[in-house]
N, C-alpha and C. Protein backbone atom coordinates (compact mmCIF):
# COMPACT_ATOMS: atom_id res chain seq x y z
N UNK A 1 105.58 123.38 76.02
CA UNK A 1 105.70 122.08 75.40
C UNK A 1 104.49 121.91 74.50
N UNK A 2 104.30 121.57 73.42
CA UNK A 2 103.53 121.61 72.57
C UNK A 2 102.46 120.44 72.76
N UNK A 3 101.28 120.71 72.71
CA UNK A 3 100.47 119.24 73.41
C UNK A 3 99.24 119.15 72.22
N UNK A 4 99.11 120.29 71.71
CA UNK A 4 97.98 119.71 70.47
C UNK A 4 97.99 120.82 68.95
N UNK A 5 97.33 120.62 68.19
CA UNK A 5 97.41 121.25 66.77
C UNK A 5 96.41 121.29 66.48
N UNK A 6 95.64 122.57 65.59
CA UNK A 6 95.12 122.25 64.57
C UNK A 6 95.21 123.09 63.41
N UNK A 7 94.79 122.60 62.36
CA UNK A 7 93.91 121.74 61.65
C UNK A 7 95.34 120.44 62.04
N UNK A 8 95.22 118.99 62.37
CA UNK A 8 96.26 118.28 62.46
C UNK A 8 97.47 118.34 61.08
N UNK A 9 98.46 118.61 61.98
CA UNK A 9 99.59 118.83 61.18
C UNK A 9 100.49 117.66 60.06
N UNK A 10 100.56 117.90 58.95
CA UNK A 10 101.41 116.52 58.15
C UNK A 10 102.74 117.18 58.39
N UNK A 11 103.46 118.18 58.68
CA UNK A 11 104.47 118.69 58.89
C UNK A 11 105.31 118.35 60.37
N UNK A 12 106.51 118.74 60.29
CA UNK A 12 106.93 117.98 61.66
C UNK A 12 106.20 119.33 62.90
N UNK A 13 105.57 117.89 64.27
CA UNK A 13 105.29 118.93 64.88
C UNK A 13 106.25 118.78 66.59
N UNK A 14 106.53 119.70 66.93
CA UNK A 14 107.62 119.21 68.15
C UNK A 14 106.89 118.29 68.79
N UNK A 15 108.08 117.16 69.37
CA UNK A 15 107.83 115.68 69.96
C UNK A 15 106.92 116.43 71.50
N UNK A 16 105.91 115.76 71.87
CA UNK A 16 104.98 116.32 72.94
C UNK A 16 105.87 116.39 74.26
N UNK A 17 106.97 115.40 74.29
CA UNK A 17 108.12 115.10 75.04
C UNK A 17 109.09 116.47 75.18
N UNK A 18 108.72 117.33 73.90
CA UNK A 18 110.57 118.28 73.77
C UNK A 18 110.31 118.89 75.26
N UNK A 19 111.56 119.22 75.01
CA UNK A 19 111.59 120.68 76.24
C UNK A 19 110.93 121.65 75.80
N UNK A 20 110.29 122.78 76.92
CA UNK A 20 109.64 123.51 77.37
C UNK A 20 110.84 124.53 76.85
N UNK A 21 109.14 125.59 75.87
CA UNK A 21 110.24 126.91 75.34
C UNK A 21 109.49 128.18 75.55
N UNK A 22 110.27 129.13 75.86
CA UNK A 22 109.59 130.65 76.49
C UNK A 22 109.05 130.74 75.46
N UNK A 23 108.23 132.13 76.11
CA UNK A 23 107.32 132.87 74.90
C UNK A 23 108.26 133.66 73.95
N UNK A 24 109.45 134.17 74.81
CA UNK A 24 110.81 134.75 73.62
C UNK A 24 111.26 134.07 72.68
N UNK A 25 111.16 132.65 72.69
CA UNK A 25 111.83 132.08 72.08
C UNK A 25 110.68 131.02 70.64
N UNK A 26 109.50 131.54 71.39
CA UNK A 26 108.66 131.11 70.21
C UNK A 26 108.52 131.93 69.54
N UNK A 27 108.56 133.67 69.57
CA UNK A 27 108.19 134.58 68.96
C UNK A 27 109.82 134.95 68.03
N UNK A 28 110.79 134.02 68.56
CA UNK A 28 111.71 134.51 67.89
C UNK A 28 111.92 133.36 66.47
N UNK A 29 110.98 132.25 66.99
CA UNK A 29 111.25 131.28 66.21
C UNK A 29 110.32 131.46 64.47
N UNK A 30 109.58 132.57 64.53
CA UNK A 30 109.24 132.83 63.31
C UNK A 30 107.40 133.27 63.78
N UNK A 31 107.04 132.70 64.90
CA UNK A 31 105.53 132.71 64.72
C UNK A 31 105.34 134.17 65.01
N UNK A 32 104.61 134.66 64.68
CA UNK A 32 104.05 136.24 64.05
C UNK A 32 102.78 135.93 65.42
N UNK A 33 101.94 135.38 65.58
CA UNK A 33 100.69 135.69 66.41
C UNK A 33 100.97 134.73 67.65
N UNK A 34 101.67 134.71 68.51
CA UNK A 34 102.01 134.24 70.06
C UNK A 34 101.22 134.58 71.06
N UNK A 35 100.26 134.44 71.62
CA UNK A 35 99.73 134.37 73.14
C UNK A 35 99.81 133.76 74.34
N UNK A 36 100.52 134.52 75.26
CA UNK A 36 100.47 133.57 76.27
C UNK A 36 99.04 133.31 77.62
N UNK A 37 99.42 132.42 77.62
CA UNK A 37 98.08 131.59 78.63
C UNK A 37 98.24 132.24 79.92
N UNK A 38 97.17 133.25 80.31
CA UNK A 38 97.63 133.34 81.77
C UNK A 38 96.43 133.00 82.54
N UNK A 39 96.80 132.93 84.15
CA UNK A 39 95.44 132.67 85.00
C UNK A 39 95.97 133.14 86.08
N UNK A 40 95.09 134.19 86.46
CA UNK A 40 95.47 134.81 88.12
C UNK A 40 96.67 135.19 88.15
N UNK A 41 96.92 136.01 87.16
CA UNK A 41 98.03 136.56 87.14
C UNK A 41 100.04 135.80 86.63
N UNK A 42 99.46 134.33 86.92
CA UNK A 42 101.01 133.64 86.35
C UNK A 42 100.35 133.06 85.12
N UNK A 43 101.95 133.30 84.02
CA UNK A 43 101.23 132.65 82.72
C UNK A 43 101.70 130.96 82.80
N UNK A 44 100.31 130.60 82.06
CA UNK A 44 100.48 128.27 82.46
C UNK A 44 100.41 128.30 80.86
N UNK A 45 100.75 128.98 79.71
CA UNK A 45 101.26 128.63 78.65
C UNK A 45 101.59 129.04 77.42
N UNK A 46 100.98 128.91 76.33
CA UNK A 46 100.86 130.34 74.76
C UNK A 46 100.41 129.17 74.11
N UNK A 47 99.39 130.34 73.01
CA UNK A 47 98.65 129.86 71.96
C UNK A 47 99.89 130.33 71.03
N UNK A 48 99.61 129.72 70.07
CA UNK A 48 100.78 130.26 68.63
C UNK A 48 99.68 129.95 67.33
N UNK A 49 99.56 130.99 66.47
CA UNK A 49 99.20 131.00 65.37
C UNK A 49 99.48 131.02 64.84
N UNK A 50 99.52 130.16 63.70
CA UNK A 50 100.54 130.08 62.58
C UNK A 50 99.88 130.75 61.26
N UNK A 51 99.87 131.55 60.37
CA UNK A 51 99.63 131.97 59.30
C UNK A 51 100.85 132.41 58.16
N UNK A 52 100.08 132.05 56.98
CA UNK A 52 101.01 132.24 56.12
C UNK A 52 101.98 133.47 56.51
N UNK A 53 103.62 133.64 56.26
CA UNK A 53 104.44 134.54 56.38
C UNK A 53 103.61 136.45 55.92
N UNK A 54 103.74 137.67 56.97
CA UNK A 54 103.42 138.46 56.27
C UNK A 54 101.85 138.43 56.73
N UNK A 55 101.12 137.40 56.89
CA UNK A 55 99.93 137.67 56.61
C UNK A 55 98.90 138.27 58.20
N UNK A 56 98.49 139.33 58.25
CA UNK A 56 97.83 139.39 59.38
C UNK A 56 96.55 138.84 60.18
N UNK A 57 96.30 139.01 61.42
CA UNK A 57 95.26 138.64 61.99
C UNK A 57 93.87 139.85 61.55
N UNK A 58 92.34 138.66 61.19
CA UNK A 58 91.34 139.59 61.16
C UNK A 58 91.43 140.31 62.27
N UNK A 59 90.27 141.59 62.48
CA UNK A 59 89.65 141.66 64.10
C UNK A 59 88.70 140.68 64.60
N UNK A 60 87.90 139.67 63.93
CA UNK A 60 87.52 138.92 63.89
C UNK A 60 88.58 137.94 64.69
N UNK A 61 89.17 137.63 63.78
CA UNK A 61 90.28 136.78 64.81
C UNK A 61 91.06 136.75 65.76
N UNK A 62 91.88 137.94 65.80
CA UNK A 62 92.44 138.22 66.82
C UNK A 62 91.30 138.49 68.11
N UNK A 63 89.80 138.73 68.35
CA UNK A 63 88.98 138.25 69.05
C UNK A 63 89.01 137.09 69.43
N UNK A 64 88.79 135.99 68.44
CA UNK A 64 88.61 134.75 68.64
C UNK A 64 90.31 134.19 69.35
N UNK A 65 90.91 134.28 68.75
CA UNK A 65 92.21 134.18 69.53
C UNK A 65 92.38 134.45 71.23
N UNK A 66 92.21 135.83 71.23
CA UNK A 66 92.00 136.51 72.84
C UNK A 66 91.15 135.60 73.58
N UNK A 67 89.67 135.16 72.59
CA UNK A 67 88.95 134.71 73.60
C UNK A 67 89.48 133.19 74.12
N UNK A 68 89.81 132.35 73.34
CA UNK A 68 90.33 131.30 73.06
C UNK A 68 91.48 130.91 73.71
N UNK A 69 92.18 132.33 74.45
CA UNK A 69 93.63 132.24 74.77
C UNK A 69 92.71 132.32 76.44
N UNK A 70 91.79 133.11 76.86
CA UNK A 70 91.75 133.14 77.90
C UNK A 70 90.88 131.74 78.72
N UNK A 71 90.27 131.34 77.85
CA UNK A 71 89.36 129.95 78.22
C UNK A 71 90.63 128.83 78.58
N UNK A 72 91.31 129.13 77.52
CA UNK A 72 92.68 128.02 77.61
C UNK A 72 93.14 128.18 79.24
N UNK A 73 93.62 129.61 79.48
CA UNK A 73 94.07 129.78 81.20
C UNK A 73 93.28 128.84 82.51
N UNK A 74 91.87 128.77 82.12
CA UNK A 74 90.72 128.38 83.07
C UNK A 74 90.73 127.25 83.11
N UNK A 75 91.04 126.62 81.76
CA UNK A 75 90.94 124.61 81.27
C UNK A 75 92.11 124.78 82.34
N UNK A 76 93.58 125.05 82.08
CA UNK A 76 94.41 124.89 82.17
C UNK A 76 94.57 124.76 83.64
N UNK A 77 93.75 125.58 84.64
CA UNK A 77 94.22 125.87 85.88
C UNK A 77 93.14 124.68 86.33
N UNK A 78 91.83 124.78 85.77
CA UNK A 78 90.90 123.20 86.27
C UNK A 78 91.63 122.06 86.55
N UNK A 79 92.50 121.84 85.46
CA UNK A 79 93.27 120.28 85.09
C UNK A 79 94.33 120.43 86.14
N UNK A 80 95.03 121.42 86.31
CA UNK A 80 96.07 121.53 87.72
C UNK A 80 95.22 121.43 89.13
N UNK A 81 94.28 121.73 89.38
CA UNK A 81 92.97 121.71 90.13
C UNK A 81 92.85 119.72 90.68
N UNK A 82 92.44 119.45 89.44
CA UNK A 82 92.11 117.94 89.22
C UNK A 82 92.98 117.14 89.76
N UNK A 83 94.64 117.59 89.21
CA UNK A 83 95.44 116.53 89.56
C UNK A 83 96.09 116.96 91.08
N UNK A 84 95.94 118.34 91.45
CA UNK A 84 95.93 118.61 92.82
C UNK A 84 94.89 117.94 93.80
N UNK A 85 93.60 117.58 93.37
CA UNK A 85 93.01 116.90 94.14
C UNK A 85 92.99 115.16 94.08
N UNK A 86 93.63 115.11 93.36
CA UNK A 86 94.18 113.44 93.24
C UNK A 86 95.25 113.41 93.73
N UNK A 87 95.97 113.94 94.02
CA UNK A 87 97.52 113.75 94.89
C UNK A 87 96.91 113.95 96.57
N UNK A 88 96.22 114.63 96.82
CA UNK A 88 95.51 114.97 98.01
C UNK A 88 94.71 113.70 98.47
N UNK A 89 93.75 113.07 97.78
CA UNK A 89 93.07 111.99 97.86
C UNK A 89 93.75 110.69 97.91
N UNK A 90 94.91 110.48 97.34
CA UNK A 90 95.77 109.70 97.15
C UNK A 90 96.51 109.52 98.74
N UNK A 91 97.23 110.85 99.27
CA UNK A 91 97.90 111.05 100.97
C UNK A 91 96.87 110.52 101.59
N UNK A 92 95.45 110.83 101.47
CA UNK A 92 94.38 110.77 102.43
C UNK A 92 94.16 109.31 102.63
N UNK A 93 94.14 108.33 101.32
CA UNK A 93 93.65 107.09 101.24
C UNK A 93 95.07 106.47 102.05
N UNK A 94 96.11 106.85 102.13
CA UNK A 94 97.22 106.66 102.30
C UNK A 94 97.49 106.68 103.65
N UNK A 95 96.59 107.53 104.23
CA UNK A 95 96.94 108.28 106.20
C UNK A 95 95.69 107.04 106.53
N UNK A 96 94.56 107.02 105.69
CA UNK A 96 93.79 105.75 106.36
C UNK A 96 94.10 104.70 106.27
N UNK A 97 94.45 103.83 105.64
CA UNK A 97 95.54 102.55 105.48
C UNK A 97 96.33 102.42 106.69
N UNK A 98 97.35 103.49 107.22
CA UNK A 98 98.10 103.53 108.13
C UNK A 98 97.49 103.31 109.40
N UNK A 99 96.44 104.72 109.63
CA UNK A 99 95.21 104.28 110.48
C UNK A 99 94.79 103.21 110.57
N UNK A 100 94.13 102.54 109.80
CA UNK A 100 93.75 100.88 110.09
C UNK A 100 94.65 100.27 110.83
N UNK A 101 96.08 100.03 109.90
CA UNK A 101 97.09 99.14 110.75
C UNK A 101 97.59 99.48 112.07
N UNK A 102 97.44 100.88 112.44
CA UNK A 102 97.78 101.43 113.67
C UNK A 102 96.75 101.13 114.16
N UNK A 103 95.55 100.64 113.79
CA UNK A 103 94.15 100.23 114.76
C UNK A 103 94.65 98.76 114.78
N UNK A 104 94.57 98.00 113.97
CA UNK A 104 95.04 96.46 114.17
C UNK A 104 95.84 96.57 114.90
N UNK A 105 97.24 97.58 114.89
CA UNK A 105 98.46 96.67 116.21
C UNK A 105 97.69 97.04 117.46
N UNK A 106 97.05 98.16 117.82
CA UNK A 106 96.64 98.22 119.08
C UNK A 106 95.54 97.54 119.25
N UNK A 107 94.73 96.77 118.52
CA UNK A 107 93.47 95.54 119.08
C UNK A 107 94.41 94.11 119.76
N UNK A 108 95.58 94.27 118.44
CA UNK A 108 96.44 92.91 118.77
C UNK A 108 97.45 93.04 120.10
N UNK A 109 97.56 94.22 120.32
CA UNK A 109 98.18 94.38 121.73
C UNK A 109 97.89 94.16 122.58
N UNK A 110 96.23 94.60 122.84
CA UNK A 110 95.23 94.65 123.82
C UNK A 110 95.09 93.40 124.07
N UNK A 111 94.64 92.45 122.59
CA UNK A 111 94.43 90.58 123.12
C UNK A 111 95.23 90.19 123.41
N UNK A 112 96.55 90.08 122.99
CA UNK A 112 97.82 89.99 123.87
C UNK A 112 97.95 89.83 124.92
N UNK A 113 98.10 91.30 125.72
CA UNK A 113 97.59 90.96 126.90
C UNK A 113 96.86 90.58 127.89
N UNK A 114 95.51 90.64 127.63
CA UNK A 114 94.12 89.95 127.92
C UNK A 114 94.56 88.63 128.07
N UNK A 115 95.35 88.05 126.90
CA UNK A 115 95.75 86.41 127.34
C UNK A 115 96.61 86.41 128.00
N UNK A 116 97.54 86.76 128.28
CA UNK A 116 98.39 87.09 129.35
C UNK A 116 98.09 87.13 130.89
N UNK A 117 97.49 88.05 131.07
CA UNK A 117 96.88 88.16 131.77
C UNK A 117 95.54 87.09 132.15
N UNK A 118 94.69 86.23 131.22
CA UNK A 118 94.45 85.46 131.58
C UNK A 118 95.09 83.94 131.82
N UNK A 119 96.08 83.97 131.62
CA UNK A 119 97.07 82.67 131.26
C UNK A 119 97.94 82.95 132.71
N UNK A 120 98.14 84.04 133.13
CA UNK A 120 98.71 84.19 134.36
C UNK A 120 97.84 83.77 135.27
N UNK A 121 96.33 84.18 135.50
CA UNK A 121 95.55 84.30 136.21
C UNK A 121 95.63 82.48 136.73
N UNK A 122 95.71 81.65 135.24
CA UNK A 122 94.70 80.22 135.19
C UNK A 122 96.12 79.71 136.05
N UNK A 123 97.54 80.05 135.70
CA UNK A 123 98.34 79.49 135.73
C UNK A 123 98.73 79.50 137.12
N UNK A 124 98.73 80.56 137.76
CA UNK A 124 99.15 81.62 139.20
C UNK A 124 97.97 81.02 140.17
N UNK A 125 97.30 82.57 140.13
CA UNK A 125 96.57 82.32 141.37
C UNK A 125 95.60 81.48 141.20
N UNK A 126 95.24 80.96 140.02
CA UNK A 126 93.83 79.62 140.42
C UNK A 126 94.27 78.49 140.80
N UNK A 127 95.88 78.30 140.12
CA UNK A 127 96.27 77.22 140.98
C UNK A 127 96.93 77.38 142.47
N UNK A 128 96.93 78.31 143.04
CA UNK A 128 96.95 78.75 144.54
C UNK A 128 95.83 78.74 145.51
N UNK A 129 95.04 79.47 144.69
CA UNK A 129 93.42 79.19 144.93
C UNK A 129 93.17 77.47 145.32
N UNK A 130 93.48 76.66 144.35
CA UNK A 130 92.92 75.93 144.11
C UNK A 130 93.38 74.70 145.34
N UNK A 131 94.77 75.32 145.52
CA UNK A 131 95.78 74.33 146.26
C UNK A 131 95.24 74.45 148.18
N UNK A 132 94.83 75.81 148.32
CA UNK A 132 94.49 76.14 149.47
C UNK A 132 93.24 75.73 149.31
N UNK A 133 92.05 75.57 148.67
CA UNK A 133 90.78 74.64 148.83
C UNK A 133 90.96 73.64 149.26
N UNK A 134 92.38 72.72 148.73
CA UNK A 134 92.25 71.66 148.84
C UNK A 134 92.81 70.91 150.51
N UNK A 135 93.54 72.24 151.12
CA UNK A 135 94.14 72.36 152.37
C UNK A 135 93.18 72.69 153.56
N UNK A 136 92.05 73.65 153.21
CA UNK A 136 90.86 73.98 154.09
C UNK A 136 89.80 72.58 153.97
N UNK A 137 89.74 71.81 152.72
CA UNK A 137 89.14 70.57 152.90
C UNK A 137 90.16 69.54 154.10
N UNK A 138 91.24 69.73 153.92
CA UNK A 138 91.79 68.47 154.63
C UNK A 138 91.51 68.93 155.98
N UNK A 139 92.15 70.64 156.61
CA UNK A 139 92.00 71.19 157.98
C UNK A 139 90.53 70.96 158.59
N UNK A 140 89.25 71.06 157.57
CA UNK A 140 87.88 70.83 157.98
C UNK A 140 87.76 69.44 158.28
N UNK A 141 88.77 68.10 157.31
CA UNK A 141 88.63 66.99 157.78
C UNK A 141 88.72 66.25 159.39
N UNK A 142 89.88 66.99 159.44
CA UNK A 142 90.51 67.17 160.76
C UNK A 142 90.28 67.81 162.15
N UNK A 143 89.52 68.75 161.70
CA UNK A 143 89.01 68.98 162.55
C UNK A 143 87.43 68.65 162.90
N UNK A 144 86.56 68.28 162.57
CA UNK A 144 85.64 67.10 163.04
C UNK A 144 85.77 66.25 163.05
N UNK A 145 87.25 65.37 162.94
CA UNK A 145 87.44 64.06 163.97
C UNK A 145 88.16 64.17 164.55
N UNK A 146 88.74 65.52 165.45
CA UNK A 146 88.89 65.77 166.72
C UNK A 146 88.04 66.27 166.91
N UNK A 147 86.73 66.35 166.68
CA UNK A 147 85.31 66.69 167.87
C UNK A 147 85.20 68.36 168.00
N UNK A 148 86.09 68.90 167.05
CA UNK A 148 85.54 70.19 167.31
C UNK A 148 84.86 71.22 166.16
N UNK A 149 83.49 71.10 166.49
CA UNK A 149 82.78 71.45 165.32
C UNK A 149 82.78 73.17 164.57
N UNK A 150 83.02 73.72 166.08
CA UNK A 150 82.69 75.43 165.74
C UNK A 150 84.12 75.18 164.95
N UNK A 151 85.27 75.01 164.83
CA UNK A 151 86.57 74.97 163.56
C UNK A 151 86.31 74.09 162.56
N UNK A 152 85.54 73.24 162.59
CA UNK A 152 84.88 72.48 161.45
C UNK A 152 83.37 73.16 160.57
N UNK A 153 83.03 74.51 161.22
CA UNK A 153 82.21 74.73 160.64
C UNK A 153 82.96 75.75 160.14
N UNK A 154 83.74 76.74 160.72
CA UNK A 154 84.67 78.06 160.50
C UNK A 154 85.09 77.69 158.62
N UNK A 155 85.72 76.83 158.90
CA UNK A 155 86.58 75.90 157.74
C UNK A 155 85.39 76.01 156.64
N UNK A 156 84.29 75.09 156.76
CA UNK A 156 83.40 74.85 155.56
C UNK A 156 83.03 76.10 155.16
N UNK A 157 82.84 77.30 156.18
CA UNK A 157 82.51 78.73 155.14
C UNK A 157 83.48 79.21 155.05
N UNK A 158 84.36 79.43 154.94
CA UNK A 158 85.81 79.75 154.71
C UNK A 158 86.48 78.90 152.94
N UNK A 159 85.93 77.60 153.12
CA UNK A 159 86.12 76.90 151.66
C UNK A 159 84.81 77.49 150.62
N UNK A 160 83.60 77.42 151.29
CA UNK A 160 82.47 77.91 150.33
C UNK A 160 82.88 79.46 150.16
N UNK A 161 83.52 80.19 150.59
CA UNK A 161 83.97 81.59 150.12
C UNK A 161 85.29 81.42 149.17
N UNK A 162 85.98 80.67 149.28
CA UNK A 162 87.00 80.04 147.98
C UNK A 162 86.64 80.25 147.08
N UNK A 163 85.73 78.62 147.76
CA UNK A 163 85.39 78.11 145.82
C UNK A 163 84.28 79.48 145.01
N UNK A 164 83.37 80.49 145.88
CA UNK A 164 83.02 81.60 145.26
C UNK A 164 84.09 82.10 144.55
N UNK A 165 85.25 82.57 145.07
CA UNK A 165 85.90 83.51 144.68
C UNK A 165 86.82 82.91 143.05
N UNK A 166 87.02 81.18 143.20
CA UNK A 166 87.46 80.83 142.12
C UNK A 166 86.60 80.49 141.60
N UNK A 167 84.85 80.55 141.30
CA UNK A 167 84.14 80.48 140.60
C UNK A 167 84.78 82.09 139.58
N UNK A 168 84.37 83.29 140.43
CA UNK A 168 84.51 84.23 139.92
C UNK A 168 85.58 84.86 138.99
């Protein structure tokens, strides 16, 4: 696909858009000096030289060409390089995002239940707790005004170990 020119062209030059054309088919299309771009062995494109019909390459040039054709392979494979590591960086920023939110649902799970679990606690057993304090106060009432103190004392540490335990 044709992506640049020089000296810039006033002549038509293929739309940067056309389709993609072999090296057979450029060398058949009239251009006399065709190179293709290679790197590591696969070719990533062709130089084309255009010179007047008939007219040959210096050695001078056809140097500069060669050299020119092979620097092109190296740009060429950098820039595939580049945008390989931006598609890579892109998944990565992409797997951490996910990460985060897979960290948020499991913090929000965790408090979840934490209230749950404390909302059971306040709801359940502190008010069981709380109901039997209030039953070891009446049994302690009762029993020191029937005169018997060792069950009236049993009782008061028996409530002071309660109310510890629903302090806690």
């Amino acid at each position: 696909v044709p992506v640049a020119s020089w000296p810039p062209r006033t002549g038509p030059l293929p739309r940067l858009d056309s389709a993609p054309r072999g090296l057979a088919e450029l060398e058949q299309a009239g251009h006399e000096h065709v190179r293709p771009v290679e790197h590591q062995g696969s070719v990533r494109g062709a130089v084309v030289l255009t010179k007047a019909p008939g007219e040959a390459l210096s050695s001078s040039e056809a140097r500069l060409l060669d050299d020119l054709v092979a620097q092109a392979g190296l740009v060429i494979d950098h820039v595939g390089l580049g945008a390989e590591l931006q598609q890579r960086l892109h998944q990565i920023s992409a797997q951490a995002t996910e990460l985060k939110a897979a960290a948020r649902r499991i913090v929000s799970a965790q408090d979840d239940a934490r209230i749950r679990i404390e909302r059971d606690l306040h709801d359940g057993a502190q008010q069981s707790l709380v109901t039997l304090a209030l039953n070891l106060q009446a049994a302690t009432e009762r029993a020191a005004a029937n005169g018997d103190p060792h069950l009236a004392s049993a009782l008061v540490a028996a409530r002071r170990q309660l109310s510890n335990a629903l302090a806690e």
